[in-house]
Protein backbone atom coordinates (compact mmCIF):
# COMPACT_ATOMS: atom_id res chain seq x y z
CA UNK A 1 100.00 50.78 54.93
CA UNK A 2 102.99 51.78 57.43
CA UNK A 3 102.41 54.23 59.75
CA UNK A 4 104.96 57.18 60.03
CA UNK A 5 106.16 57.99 64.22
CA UNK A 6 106.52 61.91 64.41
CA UNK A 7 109.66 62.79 66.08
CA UNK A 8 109.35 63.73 69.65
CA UNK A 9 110.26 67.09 69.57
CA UNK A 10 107.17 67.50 67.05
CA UNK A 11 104.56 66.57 70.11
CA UNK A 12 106.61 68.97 72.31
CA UNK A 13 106.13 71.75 70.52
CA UNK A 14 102.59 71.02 70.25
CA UNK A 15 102.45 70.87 74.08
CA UNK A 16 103.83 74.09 74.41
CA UNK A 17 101.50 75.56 72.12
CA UNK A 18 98.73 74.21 73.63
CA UNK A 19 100.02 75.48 76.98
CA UNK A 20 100.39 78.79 75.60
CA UNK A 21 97.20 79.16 74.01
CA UNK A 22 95.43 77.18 76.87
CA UNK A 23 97.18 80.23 78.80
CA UNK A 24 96.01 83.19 76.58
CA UNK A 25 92.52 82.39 76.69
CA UNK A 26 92.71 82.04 80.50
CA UNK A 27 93.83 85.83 80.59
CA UNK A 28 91.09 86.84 78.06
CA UNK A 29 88.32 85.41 80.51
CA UNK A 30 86.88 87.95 82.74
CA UNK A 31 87.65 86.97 86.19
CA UNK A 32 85.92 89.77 88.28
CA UNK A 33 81.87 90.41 88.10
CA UNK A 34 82.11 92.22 90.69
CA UNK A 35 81.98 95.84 89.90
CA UNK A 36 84.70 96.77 91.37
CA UNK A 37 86.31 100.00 90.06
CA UNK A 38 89.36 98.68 87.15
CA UNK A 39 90.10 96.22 84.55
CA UNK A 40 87.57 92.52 85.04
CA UNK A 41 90.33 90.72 82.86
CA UNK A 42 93.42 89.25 83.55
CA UNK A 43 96.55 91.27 81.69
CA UNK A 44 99.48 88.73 83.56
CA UNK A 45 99.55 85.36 85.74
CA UNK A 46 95.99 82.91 86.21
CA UNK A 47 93.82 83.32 89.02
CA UNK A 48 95.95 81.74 91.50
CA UNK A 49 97.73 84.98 90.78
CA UNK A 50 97.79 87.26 88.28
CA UNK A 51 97.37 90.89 87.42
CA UNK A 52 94.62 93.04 86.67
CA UNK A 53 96.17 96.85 86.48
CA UNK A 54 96.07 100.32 88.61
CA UNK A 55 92.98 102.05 89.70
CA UNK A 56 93.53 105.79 90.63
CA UNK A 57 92.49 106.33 94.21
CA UNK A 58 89.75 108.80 92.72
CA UNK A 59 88.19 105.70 91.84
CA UNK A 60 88.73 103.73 94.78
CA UNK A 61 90.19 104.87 98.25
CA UNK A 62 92.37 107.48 99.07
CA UNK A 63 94.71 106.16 101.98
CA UNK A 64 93.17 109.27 103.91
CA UNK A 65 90.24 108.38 103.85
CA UNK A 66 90.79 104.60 104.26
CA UNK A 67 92.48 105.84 107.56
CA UNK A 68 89.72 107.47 109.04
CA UNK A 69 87.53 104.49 107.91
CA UNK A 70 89.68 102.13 110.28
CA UNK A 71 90.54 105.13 112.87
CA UNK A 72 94.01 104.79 112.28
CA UNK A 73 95.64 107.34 113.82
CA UNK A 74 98.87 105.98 114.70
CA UNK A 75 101.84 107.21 111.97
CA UNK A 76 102.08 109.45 109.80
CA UNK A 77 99.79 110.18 106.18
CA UNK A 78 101.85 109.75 102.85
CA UNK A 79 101.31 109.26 99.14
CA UNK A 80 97.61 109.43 99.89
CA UNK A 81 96.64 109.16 96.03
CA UNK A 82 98.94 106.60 94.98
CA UNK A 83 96.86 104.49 92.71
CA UNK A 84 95.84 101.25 93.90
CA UNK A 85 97.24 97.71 92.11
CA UNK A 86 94.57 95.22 91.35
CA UNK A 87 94.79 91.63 91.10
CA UNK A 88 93.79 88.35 92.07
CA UNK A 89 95.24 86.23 95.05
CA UNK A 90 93.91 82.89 95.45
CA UNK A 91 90.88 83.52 93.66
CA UNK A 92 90.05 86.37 95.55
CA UNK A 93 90.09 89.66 94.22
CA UNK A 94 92.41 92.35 95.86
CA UNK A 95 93.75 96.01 95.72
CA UNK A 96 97.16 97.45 97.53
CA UNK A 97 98.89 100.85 97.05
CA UNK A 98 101.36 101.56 95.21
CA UNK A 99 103.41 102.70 97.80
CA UNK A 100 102.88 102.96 101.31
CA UNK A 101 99.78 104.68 102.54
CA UNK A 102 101.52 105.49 106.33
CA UNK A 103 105.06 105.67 108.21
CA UNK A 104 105.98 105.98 111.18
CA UNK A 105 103.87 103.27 112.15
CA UNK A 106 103.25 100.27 114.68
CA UNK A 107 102.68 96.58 113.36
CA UNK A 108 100.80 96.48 116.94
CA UNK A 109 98.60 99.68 115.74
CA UNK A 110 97.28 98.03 112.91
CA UNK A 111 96.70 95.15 114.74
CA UNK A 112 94.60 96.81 117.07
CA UNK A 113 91.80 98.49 114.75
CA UNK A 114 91.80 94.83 113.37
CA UNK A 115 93.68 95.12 110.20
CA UNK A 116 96.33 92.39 110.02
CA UNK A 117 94.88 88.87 109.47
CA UNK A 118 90.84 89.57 108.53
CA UNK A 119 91.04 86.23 110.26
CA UNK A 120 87.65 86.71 111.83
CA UNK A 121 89.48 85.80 115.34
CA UNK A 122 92.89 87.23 116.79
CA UNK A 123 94.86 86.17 114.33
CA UNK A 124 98.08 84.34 114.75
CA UNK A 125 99.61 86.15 117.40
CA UNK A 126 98.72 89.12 119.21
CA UNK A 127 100.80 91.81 120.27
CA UNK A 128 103.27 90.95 123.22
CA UNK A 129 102.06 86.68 122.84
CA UNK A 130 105.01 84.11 122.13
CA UNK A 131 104.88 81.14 120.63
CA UNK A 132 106.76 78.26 118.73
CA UNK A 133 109.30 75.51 119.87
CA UNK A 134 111.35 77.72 122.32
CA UNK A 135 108.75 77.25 124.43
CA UNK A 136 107.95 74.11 126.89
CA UNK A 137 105.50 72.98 129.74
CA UNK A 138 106.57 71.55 132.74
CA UNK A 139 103.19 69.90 135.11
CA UNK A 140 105.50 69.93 138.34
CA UNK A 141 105.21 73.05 138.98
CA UNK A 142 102.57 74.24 136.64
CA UNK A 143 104.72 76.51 134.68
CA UNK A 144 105.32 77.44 131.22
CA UNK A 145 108.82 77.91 130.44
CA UNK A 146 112.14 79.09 127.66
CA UNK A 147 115.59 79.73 127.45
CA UNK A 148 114.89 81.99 124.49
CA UNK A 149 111.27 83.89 124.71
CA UNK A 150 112.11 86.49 126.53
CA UNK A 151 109.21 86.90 128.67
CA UNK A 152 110.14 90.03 130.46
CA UNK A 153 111.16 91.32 127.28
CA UNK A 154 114.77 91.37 125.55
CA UNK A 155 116.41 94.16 127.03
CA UNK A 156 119.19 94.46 124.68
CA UNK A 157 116.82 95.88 122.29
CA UNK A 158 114.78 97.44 124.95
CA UNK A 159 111.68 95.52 125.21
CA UNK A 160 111.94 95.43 128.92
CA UNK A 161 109.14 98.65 128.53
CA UNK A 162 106.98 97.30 125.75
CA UNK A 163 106.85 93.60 125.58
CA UNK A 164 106.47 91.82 128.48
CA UNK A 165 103.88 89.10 128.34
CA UNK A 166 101.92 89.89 131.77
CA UNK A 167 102.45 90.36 135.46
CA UNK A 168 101.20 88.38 137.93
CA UNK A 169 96.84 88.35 138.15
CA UNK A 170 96.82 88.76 134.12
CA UNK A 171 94.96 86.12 132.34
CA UNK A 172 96.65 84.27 130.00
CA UNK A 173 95.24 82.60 126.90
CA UNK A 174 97.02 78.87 125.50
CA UNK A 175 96.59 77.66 122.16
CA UNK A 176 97.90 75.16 119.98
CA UNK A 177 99.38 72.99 122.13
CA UNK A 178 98.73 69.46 121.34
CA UNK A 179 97.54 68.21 124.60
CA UNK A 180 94.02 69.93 125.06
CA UNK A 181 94.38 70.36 128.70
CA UNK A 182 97.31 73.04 127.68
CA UNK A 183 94.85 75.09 126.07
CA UNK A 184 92.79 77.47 127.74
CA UNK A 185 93.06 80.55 130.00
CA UNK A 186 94.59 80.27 133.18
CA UNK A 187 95.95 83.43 135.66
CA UNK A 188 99.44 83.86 136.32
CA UNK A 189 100.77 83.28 139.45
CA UNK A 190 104.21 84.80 138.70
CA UNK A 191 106.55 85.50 135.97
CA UNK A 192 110.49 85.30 135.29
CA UNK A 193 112.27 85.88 132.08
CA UNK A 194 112.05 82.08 131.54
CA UNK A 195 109.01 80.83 133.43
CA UNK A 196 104.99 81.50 134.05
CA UNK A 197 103.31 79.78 136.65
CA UNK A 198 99.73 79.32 136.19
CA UNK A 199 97.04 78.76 138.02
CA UNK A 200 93.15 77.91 136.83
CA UNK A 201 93.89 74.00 135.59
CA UNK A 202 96.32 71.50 135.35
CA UNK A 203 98.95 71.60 132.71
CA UNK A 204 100.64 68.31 131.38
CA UNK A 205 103.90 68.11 130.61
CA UNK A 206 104.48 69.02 126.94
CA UNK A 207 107.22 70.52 124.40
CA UNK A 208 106.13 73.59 122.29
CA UNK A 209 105.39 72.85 118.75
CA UNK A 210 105.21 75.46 115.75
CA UNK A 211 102.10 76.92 116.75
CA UNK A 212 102.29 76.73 119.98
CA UNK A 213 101.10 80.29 121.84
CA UNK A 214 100.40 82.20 125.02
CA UNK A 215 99.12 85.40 125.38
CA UNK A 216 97.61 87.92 127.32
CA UNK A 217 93.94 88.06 126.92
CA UNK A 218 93.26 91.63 127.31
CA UNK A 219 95.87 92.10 123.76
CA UNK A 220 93.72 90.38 121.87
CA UNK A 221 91.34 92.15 119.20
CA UNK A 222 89.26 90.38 116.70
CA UNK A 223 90.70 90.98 113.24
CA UNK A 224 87.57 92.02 111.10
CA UNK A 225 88.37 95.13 109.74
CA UNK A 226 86.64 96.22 106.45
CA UNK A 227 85.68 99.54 104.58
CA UNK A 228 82.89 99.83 102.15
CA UNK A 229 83.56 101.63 99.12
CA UNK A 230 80.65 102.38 96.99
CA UNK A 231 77.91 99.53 96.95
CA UNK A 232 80.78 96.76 97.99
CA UNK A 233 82.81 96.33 101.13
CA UNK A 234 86.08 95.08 101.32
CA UNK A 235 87.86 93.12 104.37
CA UNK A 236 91.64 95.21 105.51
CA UNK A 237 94.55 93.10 105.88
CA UNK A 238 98.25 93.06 105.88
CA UNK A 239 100.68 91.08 102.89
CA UNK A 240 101.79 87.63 103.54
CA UNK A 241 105.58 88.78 103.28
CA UNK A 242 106.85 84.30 103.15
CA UNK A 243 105.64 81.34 103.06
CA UNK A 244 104.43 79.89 106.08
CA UNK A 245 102.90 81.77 109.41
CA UNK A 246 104.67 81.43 111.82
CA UNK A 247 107.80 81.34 109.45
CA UNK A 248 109.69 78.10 109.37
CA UNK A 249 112.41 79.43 109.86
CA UNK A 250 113.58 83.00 109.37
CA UNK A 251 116.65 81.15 110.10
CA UNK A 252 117.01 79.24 107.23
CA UNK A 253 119.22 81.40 103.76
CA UNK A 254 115.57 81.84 102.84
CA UNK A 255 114.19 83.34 105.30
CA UNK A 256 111.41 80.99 104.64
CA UNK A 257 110.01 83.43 101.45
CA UNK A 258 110.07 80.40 99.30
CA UNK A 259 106.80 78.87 99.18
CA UNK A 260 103.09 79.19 97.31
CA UNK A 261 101.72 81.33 100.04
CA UNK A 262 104.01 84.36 99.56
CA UNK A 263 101.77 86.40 98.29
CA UNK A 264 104.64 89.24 98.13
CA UNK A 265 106.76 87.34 95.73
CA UNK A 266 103.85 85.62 93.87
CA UNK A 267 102.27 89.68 93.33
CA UNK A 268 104.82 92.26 94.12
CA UNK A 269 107.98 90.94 92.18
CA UNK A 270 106.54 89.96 89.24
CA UNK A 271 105.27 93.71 88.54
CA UNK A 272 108.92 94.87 89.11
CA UNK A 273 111.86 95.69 86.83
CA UNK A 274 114.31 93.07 88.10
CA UNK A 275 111.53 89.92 87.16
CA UNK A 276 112.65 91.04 83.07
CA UNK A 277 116.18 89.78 84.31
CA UNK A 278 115.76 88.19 87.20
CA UNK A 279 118.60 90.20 88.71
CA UNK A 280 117.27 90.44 92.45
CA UNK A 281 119.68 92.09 95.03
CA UNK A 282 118.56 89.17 97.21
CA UNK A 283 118.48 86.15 95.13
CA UNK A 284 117.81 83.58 98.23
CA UNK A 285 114.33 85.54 99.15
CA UNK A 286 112.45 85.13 95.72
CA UNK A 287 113.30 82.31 93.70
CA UNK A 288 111.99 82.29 89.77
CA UNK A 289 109.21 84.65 89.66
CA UNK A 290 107.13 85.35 86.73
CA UNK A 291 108.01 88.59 84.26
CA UNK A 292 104.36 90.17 84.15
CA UNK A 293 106.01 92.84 81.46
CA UNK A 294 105.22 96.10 83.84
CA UNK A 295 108.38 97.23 85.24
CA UNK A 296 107.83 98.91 88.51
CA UNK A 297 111.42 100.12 89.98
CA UNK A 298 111.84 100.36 93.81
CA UNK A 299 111.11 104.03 93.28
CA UNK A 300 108.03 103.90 92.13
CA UNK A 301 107.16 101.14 94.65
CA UNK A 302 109.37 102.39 97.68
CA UNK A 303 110.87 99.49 98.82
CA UNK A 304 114.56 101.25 99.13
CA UNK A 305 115.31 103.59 101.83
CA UNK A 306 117.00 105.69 99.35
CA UNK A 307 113.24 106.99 98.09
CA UNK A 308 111.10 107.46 101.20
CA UNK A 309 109.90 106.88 104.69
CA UNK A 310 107.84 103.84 105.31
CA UNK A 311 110.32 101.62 102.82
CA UNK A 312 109.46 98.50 104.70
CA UNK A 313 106.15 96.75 104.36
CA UNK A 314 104.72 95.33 107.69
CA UNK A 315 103.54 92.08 106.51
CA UNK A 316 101.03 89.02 108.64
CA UNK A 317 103.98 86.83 109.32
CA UNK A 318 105.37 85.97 112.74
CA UNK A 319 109.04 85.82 112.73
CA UNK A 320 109.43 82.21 113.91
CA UNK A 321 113.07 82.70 115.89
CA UNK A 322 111.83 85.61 118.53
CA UNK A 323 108.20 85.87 118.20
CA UNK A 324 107.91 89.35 118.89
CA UNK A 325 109.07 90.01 115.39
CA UNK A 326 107.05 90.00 112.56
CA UNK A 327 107.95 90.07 108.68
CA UNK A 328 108.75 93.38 106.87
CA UNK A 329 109.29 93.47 102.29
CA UNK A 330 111.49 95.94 101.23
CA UNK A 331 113.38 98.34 103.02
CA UNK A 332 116.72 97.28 100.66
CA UNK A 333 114.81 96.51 97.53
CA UNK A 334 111.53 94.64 96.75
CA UNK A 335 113.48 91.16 96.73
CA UNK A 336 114.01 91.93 101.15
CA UNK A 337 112.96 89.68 103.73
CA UNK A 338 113.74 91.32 106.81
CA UNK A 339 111.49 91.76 110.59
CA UNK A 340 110.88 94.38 112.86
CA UNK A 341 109.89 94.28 116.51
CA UNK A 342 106.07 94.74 115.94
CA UNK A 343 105.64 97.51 118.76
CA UNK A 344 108.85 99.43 117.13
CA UNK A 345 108.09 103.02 116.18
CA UNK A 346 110.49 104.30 113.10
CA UNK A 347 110.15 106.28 110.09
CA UNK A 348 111.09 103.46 107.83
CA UNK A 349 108.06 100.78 108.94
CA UNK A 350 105.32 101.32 106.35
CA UNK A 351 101.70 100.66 106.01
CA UNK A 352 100.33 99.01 102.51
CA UNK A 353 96.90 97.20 103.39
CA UNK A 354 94.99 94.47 100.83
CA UNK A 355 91.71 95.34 100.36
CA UNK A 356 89.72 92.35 99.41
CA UNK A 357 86.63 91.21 97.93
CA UNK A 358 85.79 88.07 100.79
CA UNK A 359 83.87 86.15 98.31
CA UNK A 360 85.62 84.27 95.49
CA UNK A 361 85.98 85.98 92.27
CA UNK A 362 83.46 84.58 89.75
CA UNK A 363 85.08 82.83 86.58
């Protein structure tokens, strides 16, 4: 008896089928036991990331309310019962607006009723810290130093009044640095634009890596924020708006946005009109997405200036190249990867917090 070889394209299709159905029944599963308020099944993506629908904030949170829970008072109130999106992030379960719940807001306000990272510690970088390559150690004079931190503050944007690092008796908190002797708090002695002398240990001679940081001790607030909604609480936090944190580098065409832990472009884009197409005003900030069949346009999102204050999203993400930045979606579109000087005050920076379930979701 011979045996007959199917042709190749026969077990391909097969494959794909599989896939597909392997897919379907992965979206039919319920992936939240929670009881929080919405849909427990998946209607787009996997569990990694995927879709769930809206919840009306009659249901949930209004941003109000969630304002008063975190005493935000900084900014201004808007679209206070925007519905909520649901979904799933990294096996977590999690709910943003809509649109932006505040503008006229401070990436340093947030920060400061602990609502950025839900890190359990500072975070990456407080307000007014630096951190990354640009910055160096020198043990002959016990000094930290850069050509390109700024530490009095850039004055050609002003920062000369709102982010300096310290003045001289401050205490000053190292971290990262890959000799452990660099990290610690020591005192500063003085400060220049481009050097801190410290006193309280011995530094070693030492070039800045990535996460290298400094920062003023008193800036520093534990980021812990939650609210409890009904019988479950939830822990506050800000978008990841790219890929890494710090970025690496907001210097590159990408901006660094490409990557598996943008939550913006693995949760945001695929909801919006331009994922049917894949017709994004800025191509280089969102490579393939998936099409999650919802269609949201920038108007109902606001994430163009052209429909509302508080267009751009204040995201986690340290802006790698001056560290006083940190990463803002939108502004020109929901595809946008720009930053904004974290202490800057404008009608245009917006808040949209996650609210998320801390425990994994239950398959």
């Amino acid at each position: 008896m011979s045996l007959t070889l199917l042709p190749q394209k026969f077990y391909t299709n097969m494959e794909r089928m599989a896939n597909a159905l392997e897919k379907q029944v992965a979206i039919n599963e319920v992936v939240d036991s929670s009881g929080s308020p919405g849909n427990t099944k998946l209607l787009a993506g996997d569990t990694n990331a995927g879709f769930l629908g809206f919840v009306p904030s009659s249901n949930f949170i209004s941003g109000t309310d969630l304002a008063t829970a975190l005493s935000i008072t900084n900014g201004t109130a808007q679209n206070s019962t925007t519905p909520w999106i649901k979904y799933i992030w990294k096996g977590k379960i999690c709910f943003t607006p809509l649109k932006t719940l505040r503008h006229y807001i401070t990436w340093d306000a947030i920060y400061n009723v602990g609502a950025v990272f839900a890190s359990g510690d500072e975070g990456t970088l407080p307000p007014m810290g630096r951190m990354g390559t640009g910055l160096s150690i020198d043990s002959t004079d016990n000094s930290i130093n850069t050509s390109t931190q700024n530490f009095l503050g850039d004055k050609s944007v002003g920062m000369d009044y709102a982010d300096v690092v310290g003045t001289a008796s401050d205490t000053l908190v190292l971290k990262g640095w890959s000799n452990s002797a660099n990290n610690g708090s020591f005192t500063i002695d003085s400060i220049t634009n481009t050097k801190i002398v410290l006193t309280g240990g011995a530094l070693v001679t030492e070039a800045g890596g990535k996460t290298s940081r400094l920062y003023k001790s008193t800036n520093a607030v534990t980021q812990n924020a939650t609210v409890t909604i009904g019988s479950l609480t939830y822990d506050v936090r800000l978008l990841r708006g790219a890929s890494n944190n710090p970025t690496d580098s907001y210097a590159d065409s990408d901006r660094d946005s490409i990557g598996v832990d943008n939550e913006w472009n693995a949760i945001i884009l695929p909801l919006h009109e331009h994922a049917k197409l894949q017709n994004w005003f800025y191509p280089d900030y969102t490579e393939t997405t998936e099409d999650w069949g919802v269609y949201l346009t920038d108007k109902d999102l606001v994430t163009h200036n052209s429909y509302g204050y508080g267009s751009y999203t204040w995201c986690q993400d340290v802006q790698n190249v001056t560290s006083w930045r940190r990463v803002d979606r939108g502004g020109h579109g929901a595809s946008y990867l720009g930053s904004g000087v974290s202490w800057a005050v404008g009608a245009a920076s917006g808040f949209r917090p996650v609210l998320e379930l801390p425990q994994t979701a239950t398959l």
